[in-house]
Protein backbone atom coordinates (compact mmCIF):
# COMPACT_ATOMS: atom_id res chain seq x y z
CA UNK A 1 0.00 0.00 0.00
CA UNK A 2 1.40 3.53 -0.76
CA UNK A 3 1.47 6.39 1.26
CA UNK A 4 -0.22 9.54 0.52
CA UNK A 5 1.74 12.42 0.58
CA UNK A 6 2.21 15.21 3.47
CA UNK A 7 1.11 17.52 0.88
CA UNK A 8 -2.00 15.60 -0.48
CA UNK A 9 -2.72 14.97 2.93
CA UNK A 10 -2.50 19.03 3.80
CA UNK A 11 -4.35 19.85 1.13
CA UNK A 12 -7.18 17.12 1.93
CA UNK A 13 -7.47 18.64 5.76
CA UNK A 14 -7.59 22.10 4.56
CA UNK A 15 -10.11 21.65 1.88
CA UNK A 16 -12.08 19.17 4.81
CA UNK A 17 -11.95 21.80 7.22
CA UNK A 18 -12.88 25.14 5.02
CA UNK A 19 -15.67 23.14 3.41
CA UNK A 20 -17.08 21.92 6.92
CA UNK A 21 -16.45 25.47 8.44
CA UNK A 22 -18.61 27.36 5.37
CA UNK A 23 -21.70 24.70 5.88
CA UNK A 24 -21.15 25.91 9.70
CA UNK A 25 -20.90 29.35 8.79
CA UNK A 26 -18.14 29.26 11.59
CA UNK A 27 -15.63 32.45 10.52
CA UNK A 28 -13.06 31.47 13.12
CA UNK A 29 -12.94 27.96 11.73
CA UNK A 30 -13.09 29.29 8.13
CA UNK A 31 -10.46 31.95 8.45
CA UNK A 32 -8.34 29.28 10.16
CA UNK A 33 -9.05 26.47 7.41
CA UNK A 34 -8.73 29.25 4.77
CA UNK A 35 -5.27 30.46 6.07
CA UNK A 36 -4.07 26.42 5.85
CA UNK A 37 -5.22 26.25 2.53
CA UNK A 38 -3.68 29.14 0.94
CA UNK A 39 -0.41 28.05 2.44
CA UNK A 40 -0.66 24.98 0.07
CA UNK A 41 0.58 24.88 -3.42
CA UNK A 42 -1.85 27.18 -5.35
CA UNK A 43 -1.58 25.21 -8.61
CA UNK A 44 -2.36 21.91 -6.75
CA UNK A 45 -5.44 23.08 -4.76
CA UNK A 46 -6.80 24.82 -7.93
CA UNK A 47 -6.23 21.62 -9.26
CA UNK A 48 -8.29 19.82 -6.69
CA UNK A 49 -10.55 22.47 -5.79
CA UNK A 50 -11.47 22.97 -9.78
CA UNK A 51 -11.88 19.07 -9.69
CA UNK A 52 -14.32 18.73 -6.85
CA UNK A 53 -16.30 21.99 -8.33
CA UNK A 54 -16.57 20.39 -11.90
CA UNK A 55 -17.50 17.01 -10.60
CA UNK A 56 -20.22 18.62 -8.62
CA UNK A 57 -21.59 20.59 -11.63
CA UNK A 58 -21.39 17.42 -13.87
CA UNK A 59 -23.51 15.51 -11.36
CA UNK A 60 -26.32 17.93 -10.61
CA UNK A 61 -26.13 19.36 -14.05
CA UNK A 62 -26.30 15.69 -16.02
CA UNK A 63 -27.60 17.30 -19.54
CA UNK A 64 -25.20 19.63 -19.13
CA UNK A 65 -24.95 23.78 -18.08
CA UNK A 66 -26.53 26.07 -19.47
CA UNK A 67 -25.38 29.91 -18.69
CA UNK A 68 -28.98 30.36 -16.49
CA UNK A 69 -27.34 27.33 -14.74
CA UNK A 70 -24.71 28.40 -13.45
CA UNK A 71 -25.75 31.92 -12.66
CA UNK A 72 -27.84 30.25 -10.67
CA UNK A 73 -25.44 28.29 -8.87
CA UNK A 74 -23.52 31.59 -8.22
CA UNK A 75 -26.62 33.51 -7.41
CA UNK A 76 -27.79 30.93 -4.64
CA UNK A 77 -23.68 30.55 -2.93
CA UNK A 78 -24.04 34.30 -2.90
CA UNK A 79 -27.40 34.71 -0.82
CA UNK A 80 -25.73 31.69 1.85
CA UNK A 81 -22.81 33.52 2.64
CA UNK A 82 -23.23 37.36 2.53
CA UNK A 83 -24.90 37.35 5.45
CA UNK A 84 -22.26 35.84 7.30
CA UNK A 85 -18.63 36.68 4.92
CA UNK A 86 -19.48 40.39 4.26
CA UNK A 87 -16.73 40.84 2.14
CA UNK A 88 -17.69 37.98 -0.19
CA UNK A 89 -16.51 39.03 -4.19
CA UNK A 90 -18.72 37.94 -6.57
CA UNK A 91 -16.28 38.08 -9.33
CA UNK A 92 -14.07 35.66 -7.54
CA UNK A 93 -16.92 33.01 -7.36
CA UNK A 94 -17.75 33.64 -10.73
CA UNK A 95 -14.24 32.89 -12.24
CA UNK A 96 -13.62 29.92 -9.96
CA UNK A 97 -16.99 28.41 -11.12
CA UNK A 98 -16.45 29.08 -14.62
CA UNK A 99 -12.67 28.14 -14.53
CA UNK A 100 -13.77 24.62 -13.02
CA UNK A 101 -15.78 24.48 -16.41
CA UNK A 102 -12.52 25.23 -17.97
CA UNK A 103 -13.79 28.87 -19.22
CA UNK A 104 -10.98 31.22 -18.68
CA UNK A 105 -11.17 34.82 -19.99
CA UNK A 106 -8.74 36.07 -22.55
CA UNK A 107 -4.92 36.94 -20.87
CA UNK A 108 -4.89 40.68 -19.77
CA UNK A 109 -9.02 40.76 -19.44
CA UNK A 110 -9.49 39.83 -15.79
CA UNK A 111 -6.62 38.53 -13.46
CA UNK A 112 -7.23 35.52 -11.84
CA UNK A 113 -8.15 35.12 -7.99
CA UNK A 114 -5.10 35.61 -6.01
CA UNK A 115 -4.43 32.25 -3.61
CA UNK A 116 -6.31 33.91 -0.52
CA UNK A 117 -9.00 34.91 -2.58
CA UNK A 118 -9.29 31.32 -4.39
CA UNK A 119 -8.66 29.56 -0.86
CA UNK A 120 -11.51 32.04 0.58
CA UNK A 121 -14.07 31.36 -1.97
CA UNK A 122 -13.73 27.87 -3.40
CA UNK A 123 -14.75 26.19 -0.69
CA UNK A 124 -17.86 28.20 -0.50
CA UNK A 125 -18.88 26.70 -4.29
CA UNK A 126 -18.18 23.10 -2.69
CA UNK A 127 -20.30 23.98 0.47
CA UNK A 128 -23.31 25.23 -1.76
CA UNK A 129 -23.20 22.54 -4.33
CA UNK A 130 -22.68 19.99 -1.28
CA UNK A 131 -26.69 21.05 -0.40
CA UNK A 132 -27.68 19.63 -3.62
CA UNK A 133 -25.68 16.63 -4.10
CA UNK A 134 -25.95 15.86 -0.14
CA UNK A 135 -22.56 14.32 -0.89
CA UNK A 136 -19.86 14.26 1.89
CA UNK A 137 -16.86 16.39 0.45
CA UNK A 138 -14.67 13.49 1.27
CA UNK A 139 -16.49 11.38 -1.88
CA UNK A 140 -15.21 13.83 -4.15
CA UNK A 141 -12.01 14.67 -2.64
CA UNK A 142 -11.07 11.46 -2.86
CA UNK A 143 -11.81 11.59 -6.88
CA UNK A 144 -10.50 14.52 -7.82
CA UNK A 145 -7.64 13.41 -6.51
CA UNK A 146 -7.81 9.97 -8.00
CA UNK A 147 -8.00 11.78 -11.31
CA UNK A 148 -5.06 13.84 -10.56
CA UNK A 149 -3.09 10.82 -10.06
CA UNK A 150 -4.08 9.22 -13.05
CA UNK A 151 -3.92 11.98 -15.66
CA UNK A 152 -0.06 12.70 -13.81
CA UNK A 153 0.56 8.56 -14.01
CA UNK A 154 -0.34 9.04 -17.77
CA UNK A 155 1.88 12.15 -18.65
CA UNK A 156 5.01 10.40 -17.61
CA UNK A 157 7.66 9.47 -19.95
């Protein structure tokens, strides 16, 4: 049996805990878990974080998104967590949830979410899309990073 490594395993207990903490609505918890995740490799947890996101959409979204779709997807993450993560950005939600989708916008248009800001609003996507798959995070955690693996495994020499 192999051994996952410290930094899958970081990455895993981060995403766990933000994801948790944002159905809680707990801001100490999040902040913490947020702070943990950002420390992580950015290009690894967009990796997973994109992964979990796009699995999510793919599985309540079977015929596939339409734009309405996921404006509504954004529209009902927004109304859970203003209330309680006043300075929520919209924008930021927006191009996580479309880059999961693999929509990017054009180079020099609209930088991407710094790793605070990615680590800060990801996990609020999982939380809300958690409500209507009434999946644990850990099912697709463990995917997305079973993916990972594989598509790495195949892009070796």
């Amino acid at each position: 049996m192999t051994s996952v490594p410290v930094v899958v395993q970081a990455i895993r207990r981060a995403t766990v805990d933000a994801v948790e903490a944002a159905r809680l609505r707990d801001l100490t918890a999040f902040e913490t878990a947020v702070g943990d995740l950002a420390a992580q490799n950015q290009e690894q947890v967009g990796r997973v974080l994109g992964g979990i996101l796009r699995m999510q959409l793919e599985e309540t979204h079977q015929d596939g998104l339409t734009g309405e779709d996921v404006q509504a997807v954004l529209t009902r993450c927004v109304r859970t967590n203003v209330s309680w993560l006043p300075d929520l950005d919209v924008q930021a939600l927006a191009l996580l949830l479309t880059g999961a989708l693999g929509v990017h916008p054009e180079a020099g248009e609209v930088p991407p979410p710094d790793r605070t800001t990615a680590a800060r609003h990801a996990p609020l996507l999982v939380a809300d899309l958690l409500t209507v798959t009434g999946r644990p995070v850990g099912d697709y955690l463990d995917a997305a990073l079973t993916e990972i693996a594989t598509t790495e495994a195949m892009e070796l020499p």
